[in-house]
Protein backbone atom coordinates (compact mmCIF):
# COMPACT_ATOMS: atom_id res chain seq x y z
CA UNK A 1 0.00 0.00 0.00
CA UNK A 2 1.43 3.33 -1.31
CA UNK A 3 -0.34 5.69 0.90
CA UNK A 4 0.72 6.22 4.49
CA UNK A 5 4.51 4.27 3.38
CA UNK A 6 6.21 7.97 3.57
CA UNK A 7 5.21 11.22 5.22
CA UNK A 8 7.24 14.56 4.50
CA UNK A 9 6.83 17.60 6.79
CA UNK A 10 3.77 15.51 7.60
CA UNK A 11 2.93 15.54 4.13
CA UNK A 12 1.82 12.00 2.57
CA UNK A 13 3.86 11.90 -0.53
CA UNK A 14 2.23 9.82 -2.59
CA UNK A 15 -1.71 11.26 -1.60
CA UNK A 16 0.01 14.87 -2.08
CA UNK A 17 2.62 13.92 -5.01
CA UNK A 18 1.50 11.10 -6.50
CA UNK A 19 4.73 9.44 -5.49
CA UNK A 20 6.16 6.47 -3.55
CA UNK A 21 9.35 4.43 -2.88
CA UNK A 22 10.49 1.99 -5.32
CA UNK A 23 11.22 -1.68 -4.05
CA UNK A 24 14.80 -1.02 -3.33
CA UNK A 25 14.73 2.16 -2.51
CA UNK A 26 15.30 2.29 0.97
CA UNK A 27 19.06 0.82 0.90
CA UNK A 28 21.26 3.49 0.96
CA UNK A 29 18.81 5.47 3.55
CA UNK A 30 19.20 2.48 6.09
CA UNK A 31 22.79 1.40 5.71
CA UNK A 32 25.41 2.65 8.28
CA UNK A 33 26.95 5.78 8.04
CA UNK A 34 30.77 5.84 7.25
CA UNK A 35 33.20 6.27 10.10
CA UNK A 36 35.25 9.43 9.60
CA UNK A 37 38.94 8.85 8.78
CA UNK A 38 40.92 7.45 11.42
CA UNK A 39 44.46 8.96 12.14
CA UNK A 40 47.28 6.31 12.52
CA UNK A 41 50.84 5.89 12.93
CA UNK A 42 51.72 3.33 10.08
CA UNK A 43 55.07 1.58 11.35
CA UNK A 44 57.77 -0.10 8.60
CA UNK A 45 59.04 -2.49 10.99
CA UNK A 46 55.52 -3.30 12.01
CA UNK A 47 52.89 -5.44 10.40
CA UNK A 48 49.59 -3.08 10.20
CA UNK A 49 49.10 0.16 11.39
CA UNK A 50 48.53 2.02 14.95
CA UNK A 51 45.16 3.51 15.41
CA UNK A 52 43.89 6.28 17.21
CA UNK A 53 40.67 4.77 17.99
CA UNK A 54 39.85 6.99 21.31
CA UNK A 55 36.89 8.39 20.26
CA UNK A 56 35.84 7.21 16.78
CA UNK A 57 32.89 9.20 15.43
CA UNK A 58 30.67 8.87 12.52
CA UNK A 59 30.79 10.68 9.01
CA UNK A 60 27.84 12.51 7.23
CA UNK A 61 26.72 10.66 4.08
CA UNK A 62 24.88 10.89 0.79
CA UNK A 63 22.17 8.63 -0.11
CA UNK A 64 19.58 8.10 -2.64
CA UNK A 65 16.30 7.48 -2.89
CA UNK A 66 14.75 6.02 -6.27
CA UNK A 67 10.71 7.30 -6.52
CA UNK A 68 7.72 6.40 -8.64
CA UNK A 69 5.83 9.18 -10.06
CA UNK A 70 2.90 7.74 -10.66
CA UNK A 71 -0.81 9.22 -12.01
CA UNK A 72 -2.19 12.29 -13.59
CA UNK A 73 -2.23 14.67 -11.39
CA UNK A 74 1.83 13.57 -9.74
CA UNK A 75 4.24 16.29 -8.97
CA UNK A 76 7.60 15.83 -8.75
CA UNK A 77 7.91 20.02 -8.85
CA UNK A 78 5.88 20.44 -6.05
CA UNK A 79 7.57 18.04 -4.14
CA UNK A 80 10.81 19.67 -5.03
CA UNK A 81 9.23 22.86 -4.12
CA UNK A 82 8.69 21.61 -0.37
CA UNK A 83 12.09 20.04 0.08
CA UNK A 84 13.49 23.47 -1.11
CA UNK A 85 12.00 25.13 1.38
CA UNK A 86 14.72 25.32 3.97
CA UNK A 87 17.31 22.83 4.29
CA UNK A 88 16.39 19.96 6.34
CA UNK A 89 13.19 17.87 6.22
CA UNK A 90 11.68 15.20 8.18
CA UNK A 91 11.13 12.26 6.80
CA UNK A 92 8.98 9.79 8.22
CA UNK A 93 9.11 6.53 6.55
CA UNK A 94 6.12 4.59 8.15
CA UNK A 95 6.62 1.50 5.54
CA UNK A 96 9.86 0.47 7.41
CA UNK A 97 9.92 2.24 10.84
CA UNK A 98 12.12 4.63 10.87
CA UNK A 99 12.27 8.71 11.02
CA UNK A 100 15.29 10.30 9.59
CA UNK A 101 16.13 14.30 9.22
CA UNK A 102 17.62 14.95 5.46
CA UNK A 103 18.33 17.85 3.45
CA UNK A 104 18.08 18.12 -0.42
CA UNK A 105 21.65 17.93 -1.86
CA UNK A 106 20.89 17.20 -5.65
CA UNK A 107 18.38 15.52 -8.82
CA UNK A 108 20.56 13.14 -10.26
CA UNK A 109 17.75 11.81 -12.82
CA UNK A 110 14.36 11.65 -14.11
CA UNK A 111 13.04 10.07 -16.42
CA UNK A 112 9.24 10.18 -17.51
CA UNK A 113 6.79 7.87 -19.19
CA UNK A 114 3.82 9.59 -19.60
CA UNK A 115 1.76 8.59 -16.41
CA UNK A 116 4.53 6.67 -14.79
CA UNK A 117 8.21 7.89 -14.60
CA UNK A 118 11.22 7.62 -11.73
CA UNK A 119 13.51 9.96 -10.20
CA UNK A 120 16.20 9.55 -7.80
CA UNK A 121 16.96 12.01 -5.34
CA UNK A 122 19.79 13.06 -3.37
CA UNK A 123 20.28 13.71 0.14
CA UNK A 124 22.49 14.36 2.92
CA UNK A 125 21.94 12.64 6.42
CA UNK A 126 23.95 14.85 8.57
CA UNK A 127 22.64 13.51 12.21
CA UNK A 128 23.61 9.56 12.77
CA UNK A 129 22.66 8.22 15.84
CA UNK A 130 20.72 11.33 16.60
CA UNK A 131 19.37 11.35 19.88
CA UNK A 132 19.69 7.14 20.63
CA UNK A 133 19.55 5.91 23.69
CA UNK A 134 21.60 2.43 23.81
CA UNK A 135 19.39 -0.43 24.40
CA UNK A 136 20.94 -3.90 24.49
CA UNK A 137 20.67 -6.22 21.61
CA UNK A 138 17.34 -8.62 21.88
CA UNK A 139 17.12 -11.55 19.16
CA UNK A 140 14.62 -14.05 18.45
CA UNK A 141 17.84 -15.81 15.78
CA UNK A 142 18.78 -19.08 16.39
CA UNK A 143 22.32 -19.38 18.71
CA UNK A 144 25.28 -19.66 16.63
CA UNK A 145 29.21 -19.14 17.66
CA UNK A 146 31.02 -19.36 14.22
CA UNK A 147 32.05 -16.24 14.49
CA UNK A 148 31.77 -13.77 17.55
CA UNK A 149 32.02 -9.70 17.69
CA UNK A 150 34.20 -8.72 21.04
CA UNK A 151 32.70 -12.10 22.57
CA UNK A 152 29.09 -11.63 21.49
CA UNK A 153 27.83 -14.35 18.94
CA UNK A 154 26.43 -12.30 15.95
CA UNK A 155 23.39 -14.05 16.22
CA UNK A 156 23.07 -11.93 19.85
CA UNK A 157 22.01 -9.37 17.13
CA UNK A 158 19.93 -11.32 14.86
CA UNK A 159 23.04 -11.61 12.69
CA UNK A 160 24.83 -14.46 10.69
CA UNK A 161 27.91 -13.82 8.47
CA UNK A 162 28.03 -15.24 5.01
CA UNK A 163 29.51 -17.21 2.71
CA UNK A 164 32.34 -15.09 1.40
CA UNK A 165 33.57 -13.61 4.70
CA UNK A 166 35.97 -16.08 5.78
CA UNK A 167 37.83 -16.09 1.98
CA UNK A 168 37.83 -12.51 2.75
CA UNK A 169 39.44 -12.96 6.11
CA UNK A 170 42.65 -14.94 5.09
CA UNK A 171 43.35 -12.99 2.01
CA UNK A 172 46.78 -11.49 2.07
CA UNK A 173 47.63 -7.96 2.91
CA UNK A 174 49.47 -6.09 0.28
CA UNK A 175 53.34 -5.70 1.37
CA UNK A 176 54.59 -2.26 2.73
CA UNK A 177 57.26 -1.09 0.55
CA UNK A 178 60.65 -0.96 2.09
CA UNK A 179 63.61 1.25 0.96
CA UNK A 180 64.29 1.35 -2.80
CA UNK A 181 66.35 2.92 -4.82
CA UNK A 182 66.18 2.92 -8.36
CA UNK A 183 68.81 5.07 -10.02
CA UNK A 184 67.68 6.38 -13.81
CA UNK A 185 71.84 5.72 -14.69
CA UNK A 186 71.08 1.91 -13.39
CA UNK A 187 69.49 -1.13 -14.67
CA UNK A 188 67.05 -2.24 -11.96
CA UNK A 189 67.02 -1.42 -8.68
CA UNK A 190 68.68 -1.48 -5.06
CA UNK A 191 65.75 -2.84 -2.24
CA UNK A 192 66.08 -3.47 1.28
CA UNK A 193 64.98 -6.97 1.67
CA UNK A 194 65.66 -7.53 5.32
CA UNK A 195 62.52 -7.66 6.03
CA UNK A 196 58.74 -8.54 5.19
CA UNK A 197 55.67 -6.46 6.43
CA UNK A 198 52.39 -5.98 5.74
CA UNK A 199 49.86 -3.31 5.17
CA UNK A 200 46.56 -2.85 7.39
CA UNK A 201 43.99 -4.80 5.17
CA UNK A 202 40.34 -3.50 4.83
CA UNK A 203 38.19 -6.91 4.71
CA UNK A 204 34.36 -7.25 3.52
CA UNK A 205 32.05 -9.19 6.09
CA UNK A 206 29.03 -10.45 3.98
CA UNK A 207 26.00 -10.03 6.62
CA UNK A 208 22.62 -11.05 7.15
CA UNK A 209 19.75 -9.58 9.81
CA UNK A 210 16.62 -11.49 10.53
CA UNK A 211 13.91 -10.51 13.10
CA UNK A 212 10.37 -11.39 13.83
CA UNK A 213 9.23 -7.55 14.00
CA UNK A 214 10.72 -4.22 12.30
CA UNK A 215 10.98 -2.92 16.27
CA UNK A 216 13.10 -5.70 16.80
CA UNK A 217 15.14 -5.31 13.88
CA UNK A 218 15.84 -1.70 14.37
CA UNK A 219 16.68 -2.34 18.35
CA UNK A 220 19.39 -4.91 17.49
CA UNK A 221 20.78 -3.21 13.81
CA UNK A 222 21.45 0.38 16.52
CA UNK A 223 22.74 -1.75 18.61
CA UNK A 224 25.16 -2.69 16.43
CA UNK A 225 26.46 0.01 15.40
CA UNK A 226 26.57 1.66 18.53
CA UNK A 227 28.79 -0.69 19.79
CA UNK A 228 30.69 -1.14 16.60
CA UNK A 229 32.39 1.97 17.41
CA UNK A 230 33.06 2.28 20.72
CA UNK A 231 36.34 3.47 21.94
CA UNK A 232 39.18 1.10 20.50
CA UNK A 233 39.45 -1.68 18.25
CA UNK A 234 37.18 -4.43 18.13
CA UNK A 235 38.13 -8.04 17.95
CA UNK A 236 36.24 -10.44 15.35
CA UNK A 237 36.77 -14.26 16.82
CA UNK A 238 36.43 -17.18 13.66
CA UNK A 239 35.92 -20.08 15.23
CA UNK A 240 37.46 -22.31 12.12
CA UNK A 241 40.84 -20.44 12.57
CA UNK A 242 40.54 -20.40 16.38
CA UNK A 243 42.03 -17.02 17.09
CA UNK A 244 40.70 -13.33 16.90
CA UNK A 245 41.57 -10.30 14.56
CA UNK A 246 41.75 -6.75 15.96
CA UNK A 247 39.14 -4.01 13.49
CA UNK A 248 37.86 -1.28 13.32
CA UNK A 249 34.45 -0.43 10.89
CA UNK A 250 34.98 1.48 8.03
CA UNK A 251 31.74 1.80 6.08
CA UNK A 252 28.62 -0.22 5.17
CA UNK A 253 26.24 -1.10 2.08
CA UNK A 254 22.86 -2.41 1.93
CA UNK A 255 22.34 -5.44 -0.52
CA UNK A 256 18.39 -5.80 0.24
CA UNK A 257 16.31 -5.18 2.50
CA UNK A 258 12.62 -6.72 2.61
CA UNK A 259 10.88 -4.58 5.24
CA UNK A 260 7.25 -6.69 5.57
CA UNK A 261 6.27 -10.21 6.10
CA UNK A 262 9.89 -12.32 6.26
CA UNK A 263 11.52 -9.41 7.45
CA UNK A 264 15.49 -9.52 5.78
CA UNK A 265 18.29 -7.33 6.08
CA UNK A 266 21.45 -8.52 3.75
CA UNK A 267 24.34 -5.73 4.48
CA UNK A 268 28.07 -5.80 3.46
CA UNK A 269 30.43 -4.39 6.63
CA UNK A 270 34.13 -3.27 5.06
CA UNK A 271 36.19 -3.25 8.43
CA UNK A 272 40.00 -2.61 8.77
CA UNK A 273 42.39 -5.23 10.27
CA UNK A 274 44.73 -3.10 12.18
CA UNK A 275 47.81 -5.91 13.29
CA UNK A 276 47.93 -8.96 14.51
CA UNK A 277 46.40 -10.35 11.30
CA UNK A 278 48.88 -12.98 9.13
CA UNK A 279 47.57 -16.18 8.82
CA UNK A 280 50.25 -19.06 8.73
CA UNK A 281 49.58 -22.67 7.59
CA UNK A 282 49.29 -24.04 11.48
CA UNK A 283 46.03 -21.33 11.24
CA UNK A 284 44.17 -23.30 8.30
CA UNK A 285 42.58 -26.62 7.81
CA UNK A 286 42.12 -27.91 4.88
CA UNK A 287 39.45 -30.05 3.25
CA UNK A 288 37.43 -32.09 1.16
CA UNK A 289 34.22 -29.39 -0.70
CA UNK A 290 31.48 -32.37 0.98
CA UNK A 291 33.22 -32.44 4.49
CA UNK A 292 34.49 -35.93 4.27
CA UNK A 293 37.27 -36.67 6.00
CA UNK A 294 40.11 -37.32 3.57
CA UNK A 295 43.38 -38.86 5.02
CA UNK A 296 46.79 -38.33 3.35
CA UNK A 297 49.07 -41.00 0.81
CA UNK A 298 50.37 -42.52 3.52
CA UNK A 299 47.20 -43.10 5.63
CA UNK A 300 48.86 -41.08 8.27
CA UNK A 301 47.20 -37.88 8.40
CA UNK A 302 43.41 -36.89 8.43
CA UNK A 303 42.32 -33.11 7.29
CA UNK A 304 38.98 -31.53 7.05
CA UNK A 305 38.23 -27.57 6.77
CA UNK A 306 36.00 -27.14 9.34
CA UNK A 307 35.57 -30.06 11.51
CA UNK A 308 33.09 -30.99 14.12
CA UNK A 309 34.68 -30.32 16.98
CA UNK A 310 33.64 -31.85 20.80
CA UNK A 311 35.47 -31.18 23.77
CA UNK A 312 35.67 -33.41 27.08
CA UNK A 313 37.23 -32.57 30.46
CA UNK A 314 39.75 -35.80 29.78
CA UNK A 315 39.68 -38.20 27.39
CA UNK A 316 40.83 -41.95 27.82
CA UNK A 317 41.93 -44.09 24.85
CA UNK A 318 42.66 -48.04 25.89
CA UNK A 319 43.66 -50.49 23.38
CA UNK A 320 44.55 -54.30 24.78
CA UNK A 321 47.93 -53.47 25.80
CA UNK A 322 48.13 -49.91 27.02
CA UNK A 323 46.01 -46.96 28.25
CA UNK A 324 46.80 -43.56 27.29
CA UNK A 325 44.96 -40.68 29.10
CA UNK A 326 44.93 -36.86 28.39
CA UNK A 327 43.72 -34.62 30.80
CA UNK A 328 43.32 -30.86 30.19
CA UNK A 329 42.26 -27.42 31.90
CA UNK A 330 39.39 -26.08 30.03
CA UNK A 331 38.81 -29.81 28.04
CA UNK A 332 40.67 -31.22 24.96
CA UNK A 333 39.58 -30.76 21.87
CA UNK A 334 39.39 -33.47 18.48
CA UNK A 335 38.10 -33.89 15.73
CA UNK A 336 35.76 -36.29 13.98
């Protein structure tokens, strides 16, 4: 239903302007702001970089929103005419939930079919966060500790990460140049190759959000954010290369978002590994695509990518001549 989906200035856009939100449309408006740039110290003989992450803030943005102009009697001039008067508008956007103060910044296109046409406007969000009060993530997702945010399972926000993420996660960082000289009276070059570093790496997490309500949703997705960029750097824990990685968030973009019925939020979260970040070959498992275990040549070995894993206080093996036990703080750990 297009009437009562968006109210301007307590206008309702599409009774007053024959116009509504295309399916789509709302992406850009509900995808996290960037952060602003972070200052760091970015150390040759050191892998990464050294952020100031004291007080991390968020950045202004553009976004756009694609309309219908649909009817006889639509006006996308008058509606123009509003938004130009004075800078910043409220937008209430009853069809998913949310309220959000914007200003006009420019009319990329238009394009007009007789009674049906599009246009995508322009506009600044200046005010992130404006006015939240923190409320604790609440989620009705299933438990899940493949990966965990600063010791939180994602699915504490009604979050799962993707296929795609952990490919992203062990790519190399590109290699921080060391000294070189390279003389125009000399073939080829003189390079100081004493020693190997690595660049800070920005890294894609492929998301999804589910919830059973839009109130839900929005609770958890603030939530989020909020403490996505608290003081200092996160730490992302992957479960199939045992270990964490210190981050910090860098931007966001909205894939899709289906705001009735099966409620779905699919975002893409670039964050920055700051150090601590090479993977070596004792970090990765490798494995057969069906997650069979497949043993080595000489029958000796056994390797899988991500294993089962169970854990037990102690563990006793007996065969008919000895008895080996191994006993652990915090249980041992096998596989398969």
């Amino acid at each position: 239903m297009k009437t009562g989906s968006l109210y301007v200035d307590g206008y309702d856009v599409y009774k007053q302007f024959g116009m509504y939100v295309v399916s789509g449309g709302w992406n850009e408006l509900v995808a996290y702001p960037p952060l602003k740039t972070v200052n760091y110290n970015d150390w040759q003989e050191e892998d990464g970089i050294e952020a100031d992450l004291s007080a991390p803030v968020l950045n202004t943005r553009e976004v756009s929103i694609k309309f219908a102009i649909s009817g006889l009697y639509a006006s996308l001039f008058d509606f123009l005419d509003i938004l130009s008067d004075g800078a910043y508008h409220t937008f209430s956007c009853a069809e998913i939930g949310r309220v959000y103060k914007l200003r006009l910044t420019q009319q990329p296109n238009l394009k007009a079919i007789k009674l049906l046409g599009t246009a995508t406007l322009k506009f600044a969000d200046d005010f992130p966060l404006d006015g939240y009060t923190y409320l604790a993530p609440n989620s009705s997702v299933m438990y899940a500790s493949d990966y965990l945010f600063d010791g939180l399972p994602f699915t504490s926000y009604g979050m799962r990460i993707l296929k795609g993420s952990y490919d992203e996660i062990v790519k190399s960082a590109a290699v921080k140049t060391n000294l070189l000289r390279n003389i125009g009276t000399q073939a080829g070059a003189t390079y100081d190759a004493k020693q190997v570093t690595y660049k800070s790496k920005d890294v894609k997490l492929y998301c999804l959000m589910r919830a059973e309500t839009l109130d839900e949703l929005w609770r958890n997705y603030d939530a989020f954010l909020y403490d996505l960029i608290r003081p200092y750097e996160r730490q992302l824990w992957v479960d199939d290369l045992e270990r964490d990685f210190l981050f910090h968030y860098k931007s966001c973009q909205v894939t899709k978002f289906v705001p009735t019925d099966r409620i779905w939020l699919q975002f893409t979260l670039t964050v920055t590994f700051t150090q601590d970040f090479r993977i070596g070959e004792e970090d990765i498992v490798l494995a057969s695509e069906d997650g069979i275990v497949v043993f080595t040549e000489d029958n000796t070995y056994a390797i899988e990518l991500r294993p089962d894993r169970y854990s037990l206080p102690s563990v006793r093996f007996v065969n008919s001549r000895q008895a080996f036990r191994f006993t652990g703080s915090g249980g041992i750990r096998f596989n398969n």
